[in-house]
PDB file of N, CA and C in Angstrom:
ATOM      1  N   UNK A   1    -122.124 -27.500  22.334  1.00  0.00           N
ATOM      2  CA  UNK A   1    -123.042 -26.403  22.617  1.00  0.00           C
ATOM      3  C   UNK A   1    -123.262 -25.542  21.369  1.00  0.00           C
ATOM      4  N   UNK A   2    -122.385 -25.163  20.430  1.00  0.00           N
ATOM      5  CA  UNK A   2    -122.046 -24.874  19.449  1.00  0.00           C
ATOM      6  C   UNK A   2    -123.069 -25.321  18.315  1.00  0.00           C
ATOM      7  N   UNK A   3    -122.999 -26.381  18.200  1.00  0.00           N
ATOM      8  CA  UNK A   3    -124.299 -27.055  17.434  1.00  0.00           C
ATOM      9  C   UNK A   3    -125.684 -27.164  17.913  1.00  0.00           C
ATOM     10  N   UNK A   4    -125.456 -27.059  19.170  1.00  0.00           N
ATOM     11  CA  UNK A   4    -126.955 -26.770  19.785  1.00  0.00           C
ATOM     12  C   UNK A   4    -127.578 -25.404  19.160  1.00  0.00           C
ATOM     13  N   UNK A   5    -126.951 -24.452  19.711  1.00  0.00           N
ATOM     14  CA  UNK A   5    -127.400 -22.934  19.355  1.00  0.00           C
ATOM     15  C   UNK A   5    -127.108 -22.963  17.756  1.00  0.00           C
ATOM     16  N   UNK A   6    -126.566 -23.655  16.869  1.00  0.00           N
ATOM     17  CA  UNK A   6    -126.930 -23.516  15.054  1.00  0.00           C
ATOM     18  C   UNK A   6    -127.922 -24.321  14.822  1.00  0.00           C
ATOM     19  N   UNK A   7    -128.351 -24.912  15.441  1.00  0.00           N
ATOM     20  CA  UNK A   7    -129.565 -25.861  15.116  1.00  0.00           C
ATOM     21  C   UNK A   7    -130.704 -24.968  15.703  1.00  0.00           C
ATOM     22  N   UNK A   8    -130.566 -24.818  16.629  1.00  0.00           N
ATOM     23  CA  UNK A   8    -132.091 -23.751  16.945  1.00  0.00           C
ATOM     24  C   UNK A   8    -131.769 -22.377  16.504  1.00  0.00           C
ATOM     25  N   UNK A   9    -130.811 -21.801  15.494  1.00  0.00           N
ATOM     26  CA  UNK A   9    -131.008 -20.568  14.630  1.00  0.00           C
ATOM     27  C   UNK A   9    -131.320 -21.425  13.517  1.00  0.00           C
ATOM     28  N   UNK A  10    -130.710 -22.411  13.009  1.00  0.00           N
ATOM     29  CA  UNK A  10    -131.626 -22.771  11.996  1.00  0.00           C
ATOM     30  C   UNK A  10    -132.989 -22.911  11.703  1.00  0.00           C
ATOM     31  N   UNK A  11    -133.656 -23.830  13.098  1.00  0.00           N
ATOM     32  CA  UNK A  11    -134.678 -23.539  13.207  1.00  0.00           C
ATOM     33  C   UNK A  11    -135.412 -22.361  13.233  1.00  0.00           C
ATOM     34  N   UNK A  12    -134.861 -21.889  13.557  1.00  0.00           N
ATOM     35  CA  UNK A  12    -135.647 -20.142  13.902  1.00  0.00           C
ATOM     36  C   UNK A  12    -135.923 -19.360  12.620  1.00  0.00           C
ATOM     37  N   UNK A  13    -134.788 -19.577  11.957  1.00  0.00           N
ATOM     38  CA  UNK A  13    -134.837 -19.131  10.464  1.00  0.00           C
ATOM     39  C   UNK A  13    -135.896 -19.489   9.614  1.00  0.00           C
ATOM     40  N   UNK A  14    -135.719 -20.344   9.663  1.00  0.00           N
ATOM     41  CA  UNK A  14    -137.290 -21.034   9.152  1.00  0.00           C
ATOM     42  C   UNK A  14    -138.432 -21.117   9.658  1.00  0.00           C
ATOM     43  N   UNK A  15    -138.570 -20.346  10.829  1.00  0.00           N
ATOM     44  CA  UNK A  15    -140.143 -19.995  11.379  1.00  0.00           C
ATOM     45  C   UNK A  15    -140.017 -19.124  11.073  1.00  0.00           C
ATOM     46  N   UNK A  16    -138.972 -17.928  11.007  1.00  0.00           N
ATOM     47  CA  UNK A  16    -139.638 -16.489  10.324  1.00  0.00           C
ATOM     48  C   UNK A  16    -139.787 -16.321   8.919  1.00  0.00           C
ATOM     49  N   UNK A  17    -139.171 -17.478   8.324  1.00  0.00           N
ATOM     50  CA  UNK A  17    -139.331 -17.584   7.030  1.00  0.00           C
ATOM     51  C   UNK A  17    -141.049 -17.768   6.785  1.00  0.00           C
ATOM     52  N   UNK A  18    -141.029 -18.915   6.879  1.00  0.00           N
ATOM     53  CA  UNK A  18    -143.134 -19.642   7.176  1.00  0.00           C
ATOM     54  C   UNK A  18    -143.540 -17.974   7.664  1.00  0.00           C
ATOM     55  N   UNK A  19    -143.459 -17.632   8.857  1.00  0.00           N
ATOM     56  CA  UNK A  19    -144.384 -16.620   9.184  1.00  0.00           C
ATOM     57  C   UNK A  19    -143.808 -15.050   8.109  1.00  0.00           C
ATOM     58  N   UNK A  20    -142.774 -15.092   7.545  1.00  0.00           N
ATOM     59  CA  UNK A  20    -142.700 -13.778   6.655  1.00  0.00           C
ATOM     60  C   UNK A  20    -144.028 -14.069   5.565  1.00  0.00           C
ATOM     61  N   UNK A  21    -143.473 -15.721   5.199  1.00  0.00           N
ATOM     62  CA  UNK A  21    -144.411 -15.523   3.577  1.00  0.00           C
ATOM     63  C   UNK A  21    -146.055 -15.769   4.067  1.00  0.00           C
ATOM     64  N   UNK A  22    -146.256 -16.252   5.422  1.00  0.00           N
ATOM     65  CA  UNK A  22    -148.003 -15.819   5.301  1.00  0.00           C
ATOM     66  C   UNK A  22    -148.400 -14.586   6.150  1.00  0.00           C
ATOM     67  N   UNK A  23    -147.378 -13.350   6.711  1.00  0.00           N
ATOM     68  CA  UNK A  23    -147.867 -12.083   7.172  1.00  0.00           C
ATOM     69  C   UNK A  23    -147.148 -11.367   5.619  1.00  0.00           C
ATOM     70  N   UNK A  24    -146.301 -11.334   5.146  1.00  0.00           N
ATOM     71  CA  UNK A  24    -145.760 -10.460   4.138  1.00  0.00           C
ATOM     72  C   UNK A  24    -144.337  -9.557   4.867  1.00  0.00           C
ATOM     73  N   UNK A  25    -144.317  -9.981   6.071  1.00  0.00           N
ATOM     74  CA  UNK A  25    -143.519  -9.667   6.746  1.00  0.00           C
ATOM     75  C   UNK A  25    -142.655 -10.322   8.122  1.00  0.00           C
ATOM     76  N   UNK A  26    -141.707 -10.210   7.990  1.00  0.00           N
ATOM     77  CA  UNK A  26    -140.660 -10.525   8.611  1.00  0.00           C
ATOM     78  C   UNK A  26    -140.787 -10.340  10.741  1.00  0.00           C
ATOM     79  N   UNK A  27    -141.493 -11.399  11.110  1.00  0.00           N
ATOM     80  CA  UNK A  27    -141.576 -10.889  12.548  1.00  0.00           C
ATOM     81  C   UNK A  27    -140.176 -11.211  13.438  1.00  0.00           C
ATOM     82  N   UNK A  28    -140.184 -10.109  14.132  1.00  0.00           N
ATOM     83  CA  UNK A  28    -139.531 -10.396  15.481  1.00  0.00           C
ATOM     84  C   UNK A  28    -139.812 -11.054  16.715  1.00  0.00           C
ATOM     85  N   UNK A  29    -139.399 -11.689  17.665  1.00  0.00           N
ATOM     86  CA  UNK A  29    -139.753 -11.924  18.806  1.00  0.00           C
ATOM     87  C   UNK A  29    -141.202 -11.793  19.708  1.00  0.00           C
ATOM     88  N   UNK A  30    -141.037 -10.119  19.675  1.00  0.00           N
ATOM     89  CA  UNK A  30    -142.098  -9.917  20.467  1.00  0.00           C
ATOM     90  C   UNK A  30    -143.165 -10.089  19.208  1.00  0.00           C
ATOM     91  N   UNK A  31    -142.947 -10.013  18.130  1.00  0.00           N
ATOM     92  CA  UNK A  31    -144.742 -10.153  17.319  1.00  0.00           C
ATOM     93  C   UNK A  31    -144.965 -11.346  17.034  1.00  0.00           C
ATOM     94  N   UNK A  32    -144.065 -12.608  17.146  1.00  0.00           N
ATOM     95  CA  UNK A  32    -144.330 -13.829  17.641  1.00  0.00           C
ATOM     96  C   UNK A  32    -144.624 -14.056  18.569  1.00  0.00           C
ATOM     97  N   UNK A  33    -144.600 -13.396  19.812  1.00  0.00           N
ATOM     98  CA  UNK A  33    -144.971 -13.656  21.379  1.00  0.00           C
ATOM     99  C   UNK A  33    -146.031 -13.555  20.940  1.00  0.00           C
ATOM    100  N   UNK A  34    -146.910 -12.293  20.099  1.00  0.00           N
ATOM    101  CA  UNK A  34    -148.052 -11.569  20.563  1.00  0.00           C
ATOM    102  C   UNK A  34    -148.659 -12.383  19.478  1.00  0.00           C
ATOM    103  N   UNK A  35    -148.323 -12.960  18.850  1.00  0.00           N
ATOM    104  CA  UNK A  35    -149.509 -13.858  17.468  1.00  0.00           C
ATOM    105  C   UNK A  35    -150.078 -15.097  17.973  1.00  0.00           C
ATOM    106  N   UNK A  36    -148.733 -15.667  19.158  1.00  0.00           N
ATOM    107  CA  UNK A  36    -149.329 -16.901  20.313  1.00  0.00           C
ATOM    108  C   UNK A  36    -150.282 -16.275  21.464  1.00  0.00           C
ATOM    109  N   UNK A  37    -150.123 -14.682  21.771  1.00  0.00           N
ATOM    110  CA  UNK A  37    -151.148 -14.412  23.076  1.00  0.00           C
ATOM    111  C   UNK A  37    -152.142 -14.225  22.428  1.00  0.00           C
ATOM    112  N   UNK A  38    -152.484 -13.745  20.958  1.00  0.00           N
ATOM    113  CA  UNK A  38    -153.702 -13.881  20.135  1.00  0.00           C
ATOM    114  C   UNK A  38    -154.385 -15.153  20.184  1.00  0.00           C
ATOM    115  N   UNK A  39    -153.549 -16.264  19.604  1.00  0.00           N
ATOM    116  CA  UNK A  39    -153.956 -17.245  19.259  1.00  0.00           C
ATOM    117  C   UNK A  39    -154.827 -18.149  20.883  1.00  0.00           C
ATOM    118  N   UNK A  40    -153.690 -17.926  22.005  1.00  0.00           N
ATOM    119  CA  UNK A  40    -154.162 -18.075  23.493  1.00  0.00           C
ATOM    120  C   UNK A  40    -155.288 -17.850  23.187  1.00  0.00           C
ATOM    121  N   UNK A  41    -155.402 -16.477  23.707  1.00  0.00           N
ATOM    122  CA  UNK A  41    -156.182 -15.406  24.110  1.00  0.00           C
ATOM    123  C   UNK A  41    -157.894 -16.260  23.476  1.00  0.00           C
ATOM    124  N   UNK A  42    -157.158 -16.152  22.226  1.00  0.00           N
ATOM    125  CA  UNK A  42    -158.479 -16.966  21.402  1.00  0.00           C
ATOM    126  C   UNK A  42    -159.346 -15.698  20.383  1.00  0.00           C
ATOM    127  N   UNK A  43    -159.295 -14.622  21.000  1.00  0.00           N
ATOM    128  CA  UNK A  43    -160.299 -13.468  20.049  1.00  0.00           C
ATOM    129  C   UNK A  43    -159.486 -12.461  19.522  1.00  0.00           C
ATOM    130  N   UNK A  44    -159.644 -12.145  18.211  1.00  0.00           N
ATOM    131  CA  UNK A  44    -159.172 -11.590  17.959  1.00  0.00           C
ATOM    132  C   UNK A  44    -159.933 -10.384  17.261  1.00  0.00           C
ATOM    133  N   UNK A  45    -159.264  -8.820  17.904  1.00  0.00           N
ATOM    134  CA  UNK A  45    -159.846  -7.484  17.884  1.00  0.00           C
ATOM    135  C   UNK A  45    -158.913  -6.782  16.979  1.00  0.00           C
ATOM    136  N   UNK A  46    -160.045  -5.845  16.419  1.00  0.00           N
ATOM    137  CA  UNK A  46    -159.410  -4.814  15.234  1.00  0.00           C
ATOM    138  C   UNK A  46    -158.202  -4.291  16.137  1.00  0.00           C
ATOM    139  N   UNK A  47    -158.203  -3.713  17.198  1.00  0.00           N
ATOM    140  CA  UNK A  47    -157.247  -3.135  16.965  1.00  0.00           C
ATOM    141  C   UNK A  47    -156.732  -3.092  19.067  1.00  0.00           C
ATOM    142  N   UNK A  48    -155.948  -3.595  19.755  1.00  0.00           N
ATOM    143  CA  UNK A  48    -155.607  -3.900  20.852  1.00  0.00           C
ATOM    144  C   UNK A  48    -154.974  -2.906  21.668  1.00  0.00           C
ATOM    145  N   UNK A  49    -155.119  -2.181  23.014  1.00  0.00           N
ATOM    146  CA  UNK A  49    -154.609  -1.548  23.822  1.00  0.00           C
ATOM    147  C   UNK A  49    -153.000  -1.926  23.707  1.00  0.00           C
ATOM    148  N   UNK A  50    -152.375  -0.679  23.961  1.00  0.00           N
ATOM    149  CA  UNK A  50    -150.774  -1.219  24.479  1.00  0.00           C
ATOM    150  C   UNK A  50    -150.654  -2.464  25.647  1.00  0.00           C
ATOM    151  N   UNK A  51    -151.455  -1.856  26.712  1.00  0.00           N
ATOM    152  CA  UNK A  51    -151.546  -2.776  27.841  1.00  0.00           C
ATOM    153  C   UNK A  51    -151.845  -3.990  27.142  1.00  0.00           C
ATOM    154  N   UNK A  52    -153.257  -4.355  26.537  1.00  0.00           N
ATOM    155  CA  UNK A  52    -153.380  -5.106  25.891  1.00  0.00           C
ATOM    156  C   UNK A  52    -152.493  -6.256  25.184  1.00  0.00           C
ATOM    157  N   UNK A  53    -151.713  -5.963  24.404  1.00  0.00           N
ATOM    158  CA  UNK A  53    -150.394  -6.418  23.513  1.00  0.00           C
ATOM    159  C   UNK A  53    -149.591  -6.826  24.676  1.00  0.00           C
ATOM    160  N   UNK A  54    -149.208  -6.229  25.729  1.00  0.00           N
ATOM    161  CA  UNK A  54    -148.003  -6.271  26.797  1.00  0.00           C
ATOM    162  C   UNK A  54    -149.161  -7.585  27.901  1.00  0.00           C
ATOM    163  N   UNK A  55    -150.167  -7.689  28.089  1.00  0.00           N
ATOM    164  CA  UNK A  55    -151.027  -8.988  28.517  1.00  0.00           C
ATOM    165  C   UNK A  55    -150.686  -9.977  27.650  1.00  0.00           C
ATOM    166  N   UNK A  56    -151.111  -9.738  26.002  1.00  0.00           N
ATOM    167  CA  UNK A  56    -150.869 -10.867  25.310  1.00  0.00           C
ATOM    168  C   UNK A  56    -149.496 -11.340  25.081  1.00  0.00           C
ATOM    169  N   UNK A  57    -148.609 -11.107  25.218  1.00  0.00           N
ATOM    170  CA  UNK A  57    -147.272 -11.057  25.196  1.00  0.00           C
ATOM    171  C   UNK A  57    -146.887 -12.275  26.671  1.00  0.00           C
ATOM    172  N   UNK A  58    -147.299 -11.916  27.838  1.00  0.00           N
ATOM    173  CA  UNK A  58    -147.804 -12.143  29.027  1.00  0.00           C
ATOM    174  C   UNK A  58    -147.871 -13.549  28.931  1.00  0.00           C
ATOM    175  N   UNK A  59    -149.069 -13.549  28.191  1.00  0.00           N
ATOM    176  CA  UNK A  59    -150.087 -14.952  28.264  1.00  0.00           C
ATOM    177  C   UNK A  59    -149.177 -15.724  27.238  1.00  0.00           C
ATOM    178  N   UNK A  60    -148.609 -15.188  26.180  1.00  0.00           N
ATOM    179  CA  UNK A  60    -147.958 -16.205  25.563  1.00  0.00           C
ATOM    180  C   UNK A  60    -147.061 -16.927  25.787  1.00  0.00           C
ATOM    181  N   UNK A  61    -145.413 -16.334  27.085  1.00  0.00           N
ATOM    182  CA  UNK A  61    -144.396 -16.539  27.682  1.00  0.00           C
ATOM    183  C   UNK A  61    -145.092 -17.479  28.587  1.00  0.00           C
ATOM    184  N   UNK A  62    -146.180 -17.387  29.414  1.00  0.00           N
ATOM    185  CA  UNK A  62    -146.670 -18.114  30.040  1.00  0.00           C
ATOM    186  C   UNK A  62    -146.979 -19.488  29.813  1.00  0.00           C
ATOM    187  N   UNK A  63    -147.750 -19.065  28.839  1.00  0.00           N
ATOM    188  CA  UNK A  63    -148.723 -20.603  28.207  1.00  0.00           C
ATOM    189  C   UNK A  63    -146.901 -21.497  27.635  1.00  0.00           C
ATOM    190  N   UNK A  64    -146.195 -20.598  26.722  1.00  0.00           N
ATOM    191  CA  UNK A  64    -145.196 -21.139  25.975  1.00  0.00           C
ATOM    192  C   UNK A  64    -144.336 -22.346  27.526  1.00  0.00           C
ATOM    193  N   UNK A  65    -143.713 -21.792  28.684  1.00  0.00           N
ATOM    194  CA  UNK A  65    -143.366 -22.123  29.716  1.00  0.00           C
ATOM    195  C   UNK A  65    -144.093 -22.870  30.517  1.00  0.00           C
ATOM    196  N   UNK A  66    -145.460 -23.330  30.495  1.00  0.00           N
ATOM    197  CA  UNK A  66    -146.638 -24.437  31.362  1.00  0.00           C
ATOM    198  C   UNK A  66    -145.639 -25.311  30.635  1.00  0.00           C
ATOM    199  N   UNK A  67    -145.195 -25.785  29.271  1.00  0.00           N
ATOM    200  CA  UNK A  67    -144.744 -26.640  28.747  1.00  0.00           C
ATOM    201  C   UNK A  67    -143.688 -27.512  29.639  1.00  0.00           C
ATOM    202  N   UNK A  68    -142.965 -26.639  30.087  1.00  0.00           N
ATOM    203  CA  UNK A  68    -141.716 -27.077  30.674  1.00  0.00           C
ATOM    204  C   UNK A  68    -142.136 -27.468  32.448  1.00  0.00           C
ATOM    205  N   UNK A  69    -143.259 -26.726  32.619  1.00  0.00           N
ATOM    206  CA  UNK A  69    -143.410 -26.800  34.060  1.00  0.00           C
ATOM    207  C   UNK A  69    -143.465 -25.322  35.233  1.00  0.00           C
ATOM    208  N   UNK A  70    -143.173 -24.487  34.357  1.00  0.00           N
ATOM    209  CA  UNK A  70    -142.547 -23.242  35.310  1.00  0.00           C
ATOM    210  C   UNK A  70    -143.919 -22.364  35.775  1.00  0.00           C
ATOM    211  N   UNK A  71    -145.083 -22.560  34.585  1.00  0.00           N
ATOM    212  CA  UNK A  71    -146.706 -21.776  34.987  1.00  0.00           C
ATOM    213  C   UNK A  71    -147.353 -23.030  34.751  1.00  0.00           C
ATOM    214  N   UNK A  72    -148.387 -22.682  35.066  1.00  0.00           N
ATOM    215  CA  UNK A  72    -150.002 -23.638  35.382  1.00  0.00           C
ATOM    216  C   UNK A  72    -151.040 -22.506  34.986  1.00  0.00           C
ATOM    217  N   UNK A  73    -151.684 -23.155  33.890  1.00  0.00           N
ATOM    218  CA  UNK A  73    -153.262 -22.181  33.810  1.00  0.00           C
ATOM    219  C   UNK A  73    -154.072 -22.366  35.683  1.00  0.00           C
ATOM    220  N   UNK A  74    -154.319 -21.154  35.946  1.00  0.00           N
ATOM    221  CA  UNK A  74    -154.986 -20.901  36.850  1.00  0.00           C
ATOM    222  C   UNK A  74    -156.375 -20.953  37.069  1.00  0.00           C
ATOM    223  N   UNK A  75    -156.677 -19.708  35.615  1.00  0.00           N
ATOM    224  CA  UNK A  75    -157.960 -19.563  35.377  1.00  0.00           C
ATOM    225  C   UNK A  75    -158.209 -18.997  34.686  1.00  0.00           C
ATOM    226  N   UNK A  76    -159.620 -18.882  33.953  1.00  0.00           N
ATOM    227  CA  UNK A  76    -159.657 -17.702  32.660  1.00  0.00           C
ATOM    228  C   UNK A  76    -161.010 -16.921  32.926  1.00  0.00           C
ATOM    229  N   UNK A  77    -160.859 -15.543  33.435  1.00  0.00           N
ATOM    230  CA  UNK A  77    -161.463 -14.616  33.730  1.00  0.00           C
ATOM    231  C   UNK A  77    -162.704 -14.568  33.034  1.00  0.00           C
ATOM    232  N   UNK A  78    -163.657 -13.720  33.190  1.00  0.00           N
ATOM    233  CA  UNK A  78    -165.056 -13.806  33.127  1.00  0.00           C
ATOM    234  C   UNK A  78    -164.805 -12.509  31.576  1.00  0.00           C
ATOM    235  N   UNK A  79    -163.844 -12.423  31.313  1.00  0.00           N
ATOM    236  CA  UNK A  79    -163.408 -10.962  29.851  1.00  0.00           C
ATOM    237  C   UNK A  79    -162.564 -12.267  29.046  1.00  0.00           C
ATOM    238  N   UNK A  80    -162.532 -13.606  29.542  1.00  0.00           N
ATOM    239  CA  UNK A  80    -161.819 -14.499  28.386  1.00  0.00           C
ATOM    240  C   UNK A  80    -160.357 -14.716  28.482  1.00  0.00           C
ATOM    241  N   UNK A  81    -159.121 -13.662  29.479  1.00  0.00           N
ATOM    242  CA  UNK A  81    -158.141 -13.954  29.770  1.00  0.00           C
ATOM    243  C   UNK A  81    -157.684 -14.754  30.974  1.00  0.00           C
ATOM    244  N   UNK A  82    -156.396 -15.705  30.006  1.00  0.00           N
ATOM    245  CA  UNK A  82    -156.089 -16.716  30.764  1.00  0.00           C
ATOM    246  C   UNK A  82    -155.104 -16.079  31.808  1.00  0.00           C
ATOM    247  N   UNK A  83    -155.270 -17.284  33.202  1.00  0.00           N
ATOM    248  CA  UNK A  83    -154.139 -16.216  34.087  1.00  0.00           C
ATOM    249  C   UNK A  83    -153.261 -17.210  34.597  1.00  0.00           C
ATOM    250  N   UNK A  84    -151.953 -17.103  34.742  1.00  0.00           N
ATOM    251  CA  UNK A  84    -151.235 -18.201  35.228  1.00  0.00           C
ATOM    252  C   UNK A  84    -150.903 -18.214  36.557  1.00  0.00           C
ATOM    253  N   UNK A  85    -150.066 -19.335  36.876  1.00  0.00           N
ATOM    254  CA  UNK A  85    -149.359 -19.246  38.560  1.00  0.00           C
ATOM    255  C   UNK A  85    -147.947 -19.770  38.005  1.00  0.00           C
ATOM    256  N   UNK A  86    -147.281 -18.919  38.675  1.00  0.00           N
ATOM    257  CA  UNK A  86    -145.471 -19.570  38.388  1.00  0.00           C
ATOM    258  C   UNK A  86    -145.628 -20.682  39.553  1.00  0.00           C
ATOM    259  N   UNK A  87    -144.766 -21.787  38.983  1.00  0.00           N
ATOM    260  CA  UNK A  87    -144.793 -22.757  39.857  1.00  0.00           C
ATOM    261  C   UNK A  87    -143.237 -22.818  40.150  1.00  0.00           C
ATOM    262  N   UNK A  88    -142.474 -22.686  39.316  1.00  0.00           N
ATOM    263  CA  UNK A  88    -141.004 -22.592  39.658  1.00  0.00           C
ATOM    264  C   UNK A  88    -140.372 -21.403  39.373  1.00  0.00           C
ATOM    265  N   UNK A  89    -139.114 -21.086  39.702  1.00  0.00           N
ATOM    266  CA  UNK A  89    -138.484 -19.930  39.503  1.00  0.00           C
ATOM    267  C   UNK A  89    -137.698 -20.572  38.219  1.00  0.00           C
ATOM    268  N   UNK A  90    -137.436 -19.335  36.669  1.00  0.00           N
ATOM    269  CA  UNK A  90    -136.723 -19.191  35.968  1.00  0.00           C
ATOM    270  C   UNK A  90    -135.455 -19.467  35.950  1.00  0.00           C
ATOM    271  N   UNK A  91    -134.889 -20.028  35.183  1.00  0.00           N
ATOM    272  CA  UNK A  91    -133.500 -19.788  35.295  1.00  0.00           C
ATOM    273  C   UNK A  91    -132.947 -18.825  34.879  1.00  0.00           C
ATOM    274  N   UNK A  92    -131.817 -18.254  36.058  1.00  0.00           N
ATOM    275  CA  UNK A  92    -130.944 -16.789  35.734  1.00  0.00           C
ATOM    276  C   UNK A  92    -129.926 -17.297  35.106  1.00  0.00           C
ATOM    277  N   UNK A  93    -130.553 -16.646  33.679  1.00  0.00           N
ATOM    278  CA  UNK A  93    -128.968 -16.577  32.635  1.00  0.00           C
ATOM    279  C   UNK A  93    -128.795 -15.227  32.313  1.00  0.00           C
ATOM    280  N   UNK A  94    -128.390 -15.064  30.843  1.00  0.00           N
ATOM    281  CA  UNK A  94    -127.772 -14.102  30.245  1.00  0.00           C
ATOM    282  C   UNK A  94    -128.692 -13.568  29.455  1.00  0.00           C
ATOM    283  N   UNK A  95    -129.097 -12.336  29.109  1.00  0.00           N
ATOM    284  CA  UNK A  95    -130.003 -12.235  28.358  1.00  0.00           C
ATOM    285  C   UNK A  95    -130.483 -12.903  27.032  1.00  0.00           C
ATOM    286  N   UNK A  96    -129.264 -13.278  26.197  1.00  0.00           N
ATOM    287  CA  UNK A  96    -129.424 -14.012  24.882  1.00  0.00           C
ATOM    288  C   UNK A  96    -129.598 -15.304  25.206  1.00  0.00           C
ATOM    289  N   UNK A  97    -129.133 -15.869  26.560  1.00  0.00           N
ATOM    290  CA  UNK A  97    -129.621 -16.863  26.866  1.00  0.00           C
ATOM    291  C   UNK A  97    -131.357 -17.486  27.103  1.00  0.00           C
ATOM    292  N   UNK A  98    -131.296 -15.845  27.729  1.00  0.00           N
ATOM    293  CA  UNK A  98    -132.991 -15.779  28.159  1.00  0.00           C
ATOM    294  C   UNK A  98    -134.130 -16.001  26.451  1.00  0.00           C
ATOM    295  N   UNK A  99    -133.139 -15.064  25.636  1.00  0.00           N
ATOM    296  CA  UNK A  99    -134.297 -14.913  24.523  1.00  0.00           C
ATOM    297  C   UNK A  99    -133.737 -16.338  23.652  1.00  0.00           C
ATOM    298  N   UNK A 100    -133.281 -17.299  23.717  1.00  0.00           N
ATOM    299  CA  UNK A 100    -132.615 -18.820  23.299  1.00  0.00           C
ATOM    300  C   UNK A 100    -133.655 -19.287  23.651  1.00  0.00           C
ATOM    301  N   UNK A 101    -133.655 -19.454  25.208  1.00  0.00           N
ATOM    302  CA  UNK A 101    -134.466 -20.268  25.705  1.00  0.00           C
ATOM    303  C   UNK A 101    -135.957 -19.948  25.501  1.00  0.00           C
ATOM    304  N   UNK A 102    -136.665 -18.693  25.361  1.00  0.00           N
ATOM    305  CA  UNK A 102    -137.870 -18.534  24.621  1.00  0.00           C
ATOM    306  C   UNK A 102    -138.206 -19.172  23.318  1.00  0.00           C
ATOM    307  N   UNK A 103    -137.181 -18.813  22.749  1.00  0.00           N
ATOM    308  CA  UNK A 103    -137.353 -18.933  20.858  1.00  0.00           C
ATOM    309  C   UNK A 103    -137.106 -20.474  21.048  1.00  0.00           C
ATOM    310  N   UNK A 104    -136.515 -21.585  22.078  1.00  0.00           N
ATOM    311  CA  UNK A 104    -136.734 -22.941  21.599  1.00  0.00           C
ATOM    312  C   UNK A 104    -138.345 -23.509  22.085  1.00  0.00           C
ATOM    313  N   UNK A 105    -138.948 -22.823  23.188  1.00  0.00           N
ATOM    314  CA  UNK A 105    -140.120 -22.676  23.678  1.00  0.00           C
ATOM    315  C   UNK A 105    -141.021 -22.390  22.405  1.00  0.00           C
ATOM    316  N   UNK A 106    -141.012 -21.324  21.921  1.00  0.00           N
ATOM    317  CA  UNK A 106    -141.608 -21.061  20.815  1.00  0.00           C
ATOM    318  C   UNK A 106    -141.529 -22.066  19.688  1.00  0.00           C
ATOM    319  N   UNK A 107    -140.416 -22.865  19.488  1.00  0.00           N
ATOM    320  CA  UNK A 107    -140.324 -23.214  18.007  1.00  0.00           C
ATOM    321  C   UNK A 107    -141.153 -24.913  18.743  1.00  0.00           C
ATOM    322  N   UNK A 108    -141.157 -25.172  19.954  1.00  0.00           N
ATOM    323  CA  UNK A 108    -141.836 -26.120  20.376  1.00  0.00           C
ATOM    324  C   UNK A 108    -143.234 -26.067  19.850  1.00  0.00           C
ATOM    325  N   UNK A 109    -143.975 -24.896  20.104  1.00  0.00           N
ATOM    326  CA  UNK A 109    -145.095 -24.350  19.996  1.00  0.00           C
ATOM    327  C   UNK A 109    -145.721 -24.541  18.978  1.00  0.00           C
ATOM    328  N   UNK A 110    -144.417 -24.196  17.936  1.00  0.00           N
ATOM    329  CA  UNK A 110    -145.368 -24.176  16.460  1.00  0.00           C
ATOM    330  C   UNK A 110    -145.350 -25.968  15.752  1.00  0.00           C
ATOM    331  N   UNK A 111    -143.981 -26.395  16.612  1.00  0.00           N
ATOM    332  CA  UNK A 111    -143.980 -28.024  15.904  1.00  0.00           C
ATOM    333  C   UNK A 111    -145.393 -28.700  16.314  1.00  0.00           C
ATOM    334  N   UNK A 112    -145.868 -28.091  17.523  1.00  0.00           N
ATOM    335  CA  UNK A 112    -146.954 -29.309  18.378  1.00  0.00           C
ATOM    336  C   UNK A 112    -148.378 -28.481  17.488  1.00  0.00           C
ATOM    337  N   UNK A 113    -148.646 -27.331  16.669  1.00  0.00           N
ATOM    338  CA  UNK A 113    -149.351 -27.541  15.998  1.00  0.00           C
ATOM    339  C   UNK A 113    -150.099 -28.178  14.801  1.00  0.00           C
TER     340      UNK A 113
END
């Protein structure tokens, strides 16, 4: 298990590496969530509502998780946002477990580009 979780910080390391040197900065979590609910989303605006950011954030956990099975695109609203349906329930872990299991979701994300 041990080598599991150093292999996906390794990995991880090296996506914030790639994304430091083409933003100039060093993202966290949630501004990786929100660069995939951009990228979703598809349009991108000068400058985004809080709500806004906390949708795209939304849409990205979502879209990131259709992968595995847990949402299904539903539909995409007549304003361009996508909306999901949970199809399964999450698994209850631990919180660092919770943000593990995102960040290998995520690093899926960026390999399949």
């Amino acid at each position: 298990m041990t080598s599991e979780k150093d292999g996906l910080a390794e990995r991880w390391l090296q996506l914030e590496i790639t994304l430091t040197e083409r933003f100039g900065k060093k993202p966290d979590l949630n501004a990786i969530l929100f660069l995939i609910g951009i990228q979703e989303f598809g349009e991108l605006k000068a400058k985004f509502s809080k709500e806004e950011k906390q949708d795209l954030m939304h849409v990205a956990v979502c879209h990131l998780l259709s992968s595995s099975g847990y949402y299904e695109l539903e539909k995409i609203d007549e304003e361009g946002w996508p909306h999901y349906r949970q199809l399964k329930s999450l698994p209850m872990v631990s919180l660092r477990d919770q943000e593990d299991f995102i960040k290998d979701h995520v690093l899926l994300y960026f390999d399949s580009l």
